[in-house]
Protein backbone atom coordinates (compact mmCIF):
# COMPACT_ATOMS: atom_id res chain seq x y z
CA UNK A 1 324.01 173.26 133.48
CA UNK A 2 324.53 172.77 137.31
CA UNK A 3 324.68 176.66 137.51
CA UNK A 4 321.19 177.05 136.97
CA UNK A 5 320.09 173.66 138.51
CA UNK A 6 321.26 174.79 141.85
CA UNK A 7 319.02 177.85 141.31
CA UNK A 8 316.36 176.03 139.28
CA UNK A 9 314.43 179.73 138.88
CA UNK A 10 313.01 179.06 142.57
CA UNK A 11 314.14 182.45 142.77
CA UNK A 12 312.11 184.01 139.84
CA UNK A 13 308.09 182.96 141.44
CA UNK A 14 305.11 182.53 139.02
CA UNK A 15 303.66 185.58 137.18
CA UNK A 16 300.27 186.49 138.10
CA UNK A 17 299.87 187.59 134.05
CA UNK A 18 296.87 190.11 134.36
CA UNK A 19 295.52 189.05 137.48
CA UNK A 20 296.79 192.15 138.79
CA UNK A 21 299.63 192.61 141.83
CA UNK A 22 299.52 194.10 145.23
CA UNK A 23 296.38 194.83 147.09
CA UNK A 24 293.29 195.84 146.01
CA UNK A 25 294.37 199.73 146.95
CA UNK A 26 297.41 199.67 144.37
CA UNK A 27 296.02 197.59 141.57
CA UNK A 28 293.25 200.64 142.11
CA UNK A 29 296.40 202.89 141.88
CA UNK A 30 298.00 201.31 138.99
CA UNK A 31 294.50 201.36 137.15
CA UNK A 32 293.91 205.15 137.42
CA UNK A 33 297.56 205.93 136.31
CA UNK A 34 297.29 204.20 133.00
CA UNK A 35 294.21 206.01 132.43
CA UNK A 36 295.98 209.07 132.86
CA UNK A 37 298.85 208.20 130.43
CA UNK A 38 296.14 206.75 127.91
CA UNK A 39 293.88 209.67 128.11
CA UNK A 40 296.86 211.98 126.62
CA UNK A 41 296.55 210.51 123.50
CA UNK A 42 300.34 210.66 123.37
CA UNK A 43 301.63 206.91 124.34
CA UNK A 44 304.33 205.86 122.35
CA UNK A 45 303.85 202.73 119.50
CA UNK A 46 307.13 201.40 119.95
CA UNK A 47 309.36 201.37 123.40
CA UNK A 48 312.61 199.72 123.21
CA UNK A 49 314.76 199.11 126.24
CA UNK A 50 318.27 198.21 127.06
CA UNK A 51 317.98 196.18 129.78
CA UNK A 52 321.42 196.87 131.90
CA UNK A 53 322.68 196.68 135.05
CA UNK A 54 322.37 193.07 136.03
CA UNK A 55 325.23 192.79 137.25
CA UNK A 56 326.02 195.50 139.16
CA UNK A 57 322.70 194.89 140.54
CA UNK A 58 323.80 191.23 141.92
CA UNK A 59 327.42 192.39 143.01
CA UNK A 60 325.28 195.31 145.50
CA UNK A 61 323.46 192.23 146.71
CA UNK A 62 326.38 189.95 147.51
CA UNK A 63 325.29 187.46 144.43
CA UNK A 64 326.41 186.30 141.45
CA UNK A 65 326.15 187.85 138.02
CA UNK A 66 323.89 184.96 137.15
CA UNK A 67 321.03 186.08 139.87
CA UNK A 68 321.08 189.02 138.71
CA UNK A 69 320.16 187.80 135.20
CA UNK A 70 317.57 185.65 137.10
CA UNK A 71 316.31 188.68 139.17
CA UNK A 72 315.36 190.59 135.77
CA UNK A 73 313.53 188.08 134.39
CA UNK A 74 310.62 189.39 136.73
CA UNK A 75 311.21 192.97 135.52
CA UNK A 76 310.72 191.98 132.01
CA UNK A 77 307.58 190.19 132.82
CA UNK A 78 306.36 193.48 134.48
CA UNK A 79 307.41 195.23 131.94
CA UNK A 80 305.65 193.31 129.09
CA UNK A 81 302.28 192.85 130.89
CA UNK A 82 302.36 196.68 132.04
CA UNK A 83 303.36 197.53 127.89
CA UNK A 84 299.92 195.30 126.98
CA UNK A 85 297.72 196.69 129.40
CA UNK A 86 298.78 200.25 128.51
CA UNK A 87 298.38 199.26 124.48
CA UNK A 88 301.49 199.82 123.82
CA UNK A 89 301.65 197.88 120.49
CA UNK A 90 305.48 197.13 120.10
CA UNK A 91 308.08 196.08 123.23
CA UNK A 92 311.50 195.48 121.74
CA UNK A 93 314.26 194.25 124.94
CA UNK A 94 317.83 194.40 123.99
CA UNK A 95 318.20 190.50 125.85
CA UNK A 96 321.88 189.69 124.51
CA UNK A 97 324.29 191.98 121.96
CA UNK A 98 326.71 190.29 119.23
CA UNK A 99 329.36 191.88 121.74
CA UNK A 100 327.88 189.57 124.82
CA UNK A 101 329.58 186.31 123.16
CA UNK A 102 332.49 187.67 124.46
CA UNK A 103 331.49 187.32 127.81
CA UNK A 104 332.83 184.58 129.98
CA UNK A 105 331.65 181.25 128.25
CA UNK A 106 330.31 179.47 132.28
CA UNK A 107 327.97 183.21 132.22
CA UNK A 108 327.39 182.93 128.33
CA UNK A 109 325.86 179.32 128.98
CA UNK A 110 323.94 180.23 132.17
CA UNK A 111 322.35 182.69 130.04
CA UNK A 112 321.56 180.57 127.09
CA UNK A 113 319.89 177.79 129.70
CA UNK A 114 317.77 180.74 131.54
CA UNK A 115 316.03 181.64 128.08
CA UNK A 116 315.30 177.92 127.14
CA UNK A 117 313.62 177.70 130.68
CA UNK A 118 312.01 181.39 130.76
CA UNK A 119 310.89 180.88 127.27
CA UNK A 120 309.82 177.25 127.44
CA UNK A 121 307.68 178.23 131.10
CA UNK A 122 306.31 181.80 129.48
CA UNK A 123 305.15 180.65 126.13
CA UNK A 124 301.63 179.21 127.17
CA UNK A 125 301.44 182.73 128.89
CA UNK A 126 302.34 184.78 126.11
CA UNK A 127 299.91 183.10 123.64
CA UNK A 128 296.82 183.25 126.47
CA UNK A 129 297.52 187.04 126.55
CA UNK A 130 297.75 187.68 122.47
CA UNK A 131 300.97 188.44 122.57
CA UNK A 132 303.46 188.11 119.57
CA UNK A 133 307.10 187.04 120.80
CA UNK A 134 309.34 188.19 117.78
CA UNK A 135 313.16 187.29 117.91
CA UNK A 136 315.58 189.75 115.94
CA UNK A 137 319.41 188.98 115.66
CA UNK A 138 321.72 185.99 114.29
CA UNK A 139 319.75 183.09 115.50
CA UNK A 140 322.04 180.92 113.92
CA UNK A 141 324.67 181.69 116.29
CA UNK A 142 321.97 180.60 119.31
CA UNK A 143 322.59 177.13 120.60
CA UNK A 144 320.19 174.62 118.94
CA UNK A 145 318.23 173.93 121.89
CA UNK A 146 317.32 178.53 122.19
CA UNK A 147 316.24 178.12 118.57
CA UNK A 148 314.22 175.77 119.28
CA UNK A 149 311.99 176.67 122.02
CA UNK A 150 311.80 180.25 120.04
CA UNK A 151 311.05 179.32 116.67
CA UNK A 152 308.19 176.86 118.86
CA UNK A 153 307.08 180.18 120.64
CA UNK A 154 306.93 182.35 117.95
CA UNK A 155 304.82 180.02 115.96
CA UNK A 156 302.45 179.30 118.54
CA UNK A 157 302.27 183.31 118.75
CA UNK A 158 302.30 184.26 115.39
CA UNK A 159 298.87 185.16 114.78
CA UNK A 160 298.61 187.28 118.18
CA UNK A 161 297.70 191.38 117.71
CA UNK A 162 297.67 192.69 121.21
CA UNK A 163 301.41 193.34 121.70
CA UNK A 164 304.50 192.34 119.61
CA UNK A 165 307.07 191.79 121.70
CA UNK A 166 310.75 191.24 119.74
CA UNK A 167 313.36 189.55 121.75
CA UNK A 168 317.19 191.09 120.60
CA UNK A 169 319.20 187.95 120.84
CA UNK A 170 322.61 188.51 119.20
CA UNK A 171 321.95 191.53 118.02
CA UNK A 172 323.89 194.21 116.94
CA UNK A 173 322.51 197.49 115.17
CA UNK A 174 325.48 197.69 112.57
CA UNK A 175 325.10 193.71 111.88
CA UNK A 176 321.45 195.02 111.19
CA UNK A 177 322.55 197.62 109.05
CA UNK A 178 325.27 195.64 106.91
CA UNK A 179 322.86 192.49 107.01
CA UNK A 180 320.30 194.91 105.24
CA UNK A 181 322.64 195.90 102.74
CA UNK A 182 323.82 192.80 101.90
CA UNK A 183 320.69 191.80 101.28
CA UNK A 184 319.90 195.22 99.12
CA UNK A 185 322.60 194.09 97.42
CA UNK A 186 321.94 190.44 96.20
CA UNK A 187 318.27 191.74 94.90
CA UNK A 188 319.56 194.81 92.89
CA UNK A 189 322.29 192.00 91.29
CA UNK A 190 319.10 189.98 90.42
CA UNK A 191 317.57 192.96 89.25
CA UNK A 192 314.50 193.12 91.58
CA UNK A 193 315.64 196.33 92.75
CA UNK A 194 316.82 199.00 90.81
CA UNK A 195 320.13 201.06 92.37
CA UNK A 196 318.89 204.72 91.71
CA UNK A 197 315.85 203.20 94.12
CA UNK A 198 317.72 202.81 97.27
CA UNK A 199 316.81 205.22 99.65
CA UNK A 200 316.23 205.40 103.39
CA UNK A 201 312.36 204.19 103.18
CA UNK A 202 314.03 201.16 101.15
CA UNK A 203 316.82 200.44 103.65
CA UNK A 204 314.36 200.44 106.57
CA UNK A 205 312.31 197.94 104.74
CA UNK A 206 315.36 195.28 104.86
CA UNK A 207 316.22 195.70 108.82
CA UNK A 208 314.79 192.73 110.40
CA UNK A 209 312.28 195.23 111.94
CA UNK A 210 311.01 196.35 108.44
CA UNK A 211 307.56 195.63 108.89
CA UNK A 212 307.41 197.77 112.23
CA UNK A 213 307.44 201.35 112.95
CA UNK A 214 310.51 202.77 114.33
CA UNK A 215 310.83 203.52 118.86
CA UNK A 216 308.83 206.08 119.31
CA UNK A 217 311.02 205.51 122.94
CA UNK A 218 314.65 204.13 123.85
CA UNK A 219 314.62 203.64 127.86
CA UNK A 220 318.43 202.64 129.41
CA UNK A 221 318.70 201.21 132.76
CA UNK A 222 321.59 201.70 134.79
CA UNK A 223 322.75 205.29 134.46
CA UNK A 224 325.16 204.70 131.09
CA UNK A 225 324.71 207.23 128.79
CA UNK A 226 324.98 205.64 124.81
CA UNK A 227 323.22 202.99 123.22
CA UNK A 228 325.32 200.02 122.91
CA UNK A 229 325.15 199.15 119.01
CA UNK A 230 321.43 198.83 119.38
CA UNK A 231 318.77 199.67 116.92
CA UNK A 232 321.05 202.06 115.33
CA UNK A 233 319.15 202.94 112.26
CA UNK A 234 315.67 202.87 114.14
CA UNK A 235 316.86 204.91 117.17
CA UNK A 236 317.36 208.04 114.60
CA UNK A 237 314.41 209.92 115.90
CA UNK A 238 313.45 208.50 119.34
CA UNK A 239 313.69 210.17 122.41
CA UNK A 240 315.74 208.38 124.60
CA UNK A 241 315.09 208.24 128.47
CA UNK A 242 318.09 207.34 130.69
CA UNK A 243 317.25 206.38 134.42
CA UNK A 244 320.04 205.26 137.01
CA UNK A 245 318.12 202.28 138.15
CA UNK A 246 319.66 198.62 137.73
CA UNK A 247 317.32 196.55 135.69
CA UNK A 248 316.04 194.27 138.42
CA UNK A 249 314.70 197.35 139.79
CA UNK A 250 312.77 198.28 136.83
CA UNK A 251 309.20 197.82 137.38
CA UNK A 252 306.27 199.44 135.95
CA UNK A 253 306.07 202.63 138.18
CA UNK A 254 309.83 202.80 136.64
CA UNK A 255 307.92 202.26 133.21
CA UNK A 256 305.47 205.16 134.04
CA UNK A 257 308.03 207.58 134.70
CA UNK A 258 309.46 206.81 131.35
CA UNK A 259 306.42 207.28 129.48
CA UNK A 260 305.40 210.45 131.65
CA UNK A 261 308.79 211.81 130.46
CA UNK A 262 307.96 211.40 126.78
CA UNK A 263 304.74 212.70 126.80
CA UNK A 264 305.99 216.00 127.79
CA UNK A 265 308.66 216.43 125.26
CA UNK A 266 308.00 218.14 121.86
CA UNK A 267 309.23 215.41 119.12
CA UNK A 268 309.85 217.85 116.47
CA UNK A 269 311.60 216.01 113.57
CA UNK A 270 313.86 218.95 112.39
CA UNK A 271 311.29 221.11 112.73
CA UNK A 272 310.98 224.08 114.60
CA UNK A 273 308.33 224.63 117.53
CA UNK A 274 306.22 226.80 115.80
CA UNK A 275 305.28 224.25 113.08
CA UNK A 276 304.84 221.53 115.16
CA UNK A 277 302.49 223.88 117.01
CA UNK A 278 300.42 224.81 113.84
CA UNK A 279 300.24 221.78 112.64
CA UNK A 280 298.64 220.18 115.92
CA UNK A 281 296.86 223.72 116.58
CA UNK A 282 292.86 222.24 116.68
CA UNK A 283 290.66 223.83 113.74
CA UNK A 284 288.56 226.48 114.36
């Protein structure tokens, strides 16, 4: 606990949600550049981001791993207000892996404490602005005192349409993937589901983002190129965007760049160029 009372998030200030940041001249800026990405027609439903580099960010800054957790807190409240004001309808941050409990336990709880006080400060915020907080991962491994100020925040949120935005908190893609089958499993031994059934379309249904469509986009801070046992299944088919900036550095003209990228690449789902073309050829 005294880790992040010595701190107490002074570092982290207040989000101006929506009110807009900068000067008048680049708000103006920031205005006309979504407008531009909008008016392509080609933003993507789902972005999902693995959020890395925190602490290389800190150690570059002669701080401790901790501040640099702190320090991206303000990136992923850029991030999600920039993700609502585009339209962007699904924002899925890859917060904590099943592989981060092995981290050392004085970091482990740091980071635990930060999300009771991010969440616990940001709910009232998240609700004002219609947005959907969503967790996805083992929440029973969470400390009591996480689940609780998420399982508050997502039902105060619950009913929210402008942006869902899914927290991965001990998450892994295959515990996804085996936690899917296992349940696959238990209704075809109940005979609710028939075996010669199973397919892909059914699988995807039992991921704990069944009811959502798959990342249209997979952004990676830091430079590392693979995807860290995240949202394997999903991920099949997105285009993934790697930039060499550390997290805490990721703001939203990081975010447009991103999205710029995507929009000019020809998602062609096996296939080839000239069908893609036909089919999105305009009729005479």
């Amino acid at each position: 606990m005294a880790l992040i009372e010595v701190m107490d998030l002074a570092s982290t200030p207040e989000p101006g949600w929506f009110a807009g940041k900068g000067d008048a001249q680049d708000r103006d800026r920031e205005r006309e550049i979504e407008t531009e990405l909008k008016a392509t027609c080609q933003l993507p439903i789902h972005i999902a981001i693995i959020m890395d580099g925190n602490g290389r960010w800190a150690r570059l800054k002669g701080k401790t791993r901790i501040e640099g957790h702190v320090a991206g807190v303000e990136s992923v409240r850029d991030i999600v207000e920039s993700c609502s004001r585009l339209g962007i309808n699904y924002l899925t941050l890859f917060t904590f892996s099943t592989e981060n409990w092995k981290r050392p336990e004085k970091e482990v709880s740091a980071l635990m404490q930060l999300l009771v006080k991010v969440i616990g400060r940001e709910s009232r915020k998240l609700h004002d602005n219609n947005i959907c907080l969503n967790v996805i991962g083992e929440m029973d491994l969470l400390p009591e005192k996480v689940r609780t100020v998420l399982k508050k925040t997502m039902e105060l949120t619950k009913n929210n349409s402008k942006l869902v935005l899914n927290i991965a908190l001990s998450y892994s893609g295959q515990w996804d993937i085996a936690q899917a089958c296992r349940a696959i499993a238990v209704d075809v031994e109940a005979g609710r589901v028939k075996a010669e059934s199973v397919n892909e379309q059914l699988v995807a249904s039992y991921l704990s983002t069944g009811s959502m469509p798959d990342p249209d986009l997979l952004i990676r801070t830091s430079g590392e190129f693979r995807i860290s046992n995240f949202m394997l299944w999903q991920s099949a088919y997105s285009e993934i965007y790697v930039t060499n900036t550390y997290w805490p550095d990721f703001h939203r003209q990081q975010l447009y760049d991103a999205i710029r990228e995507f929009q000019s690449r020809e998602r062609r789902f096996g296939q080839t160029s000239e069908q893609i073309q036909k089919i999105n050829r305009p009729t005479p």
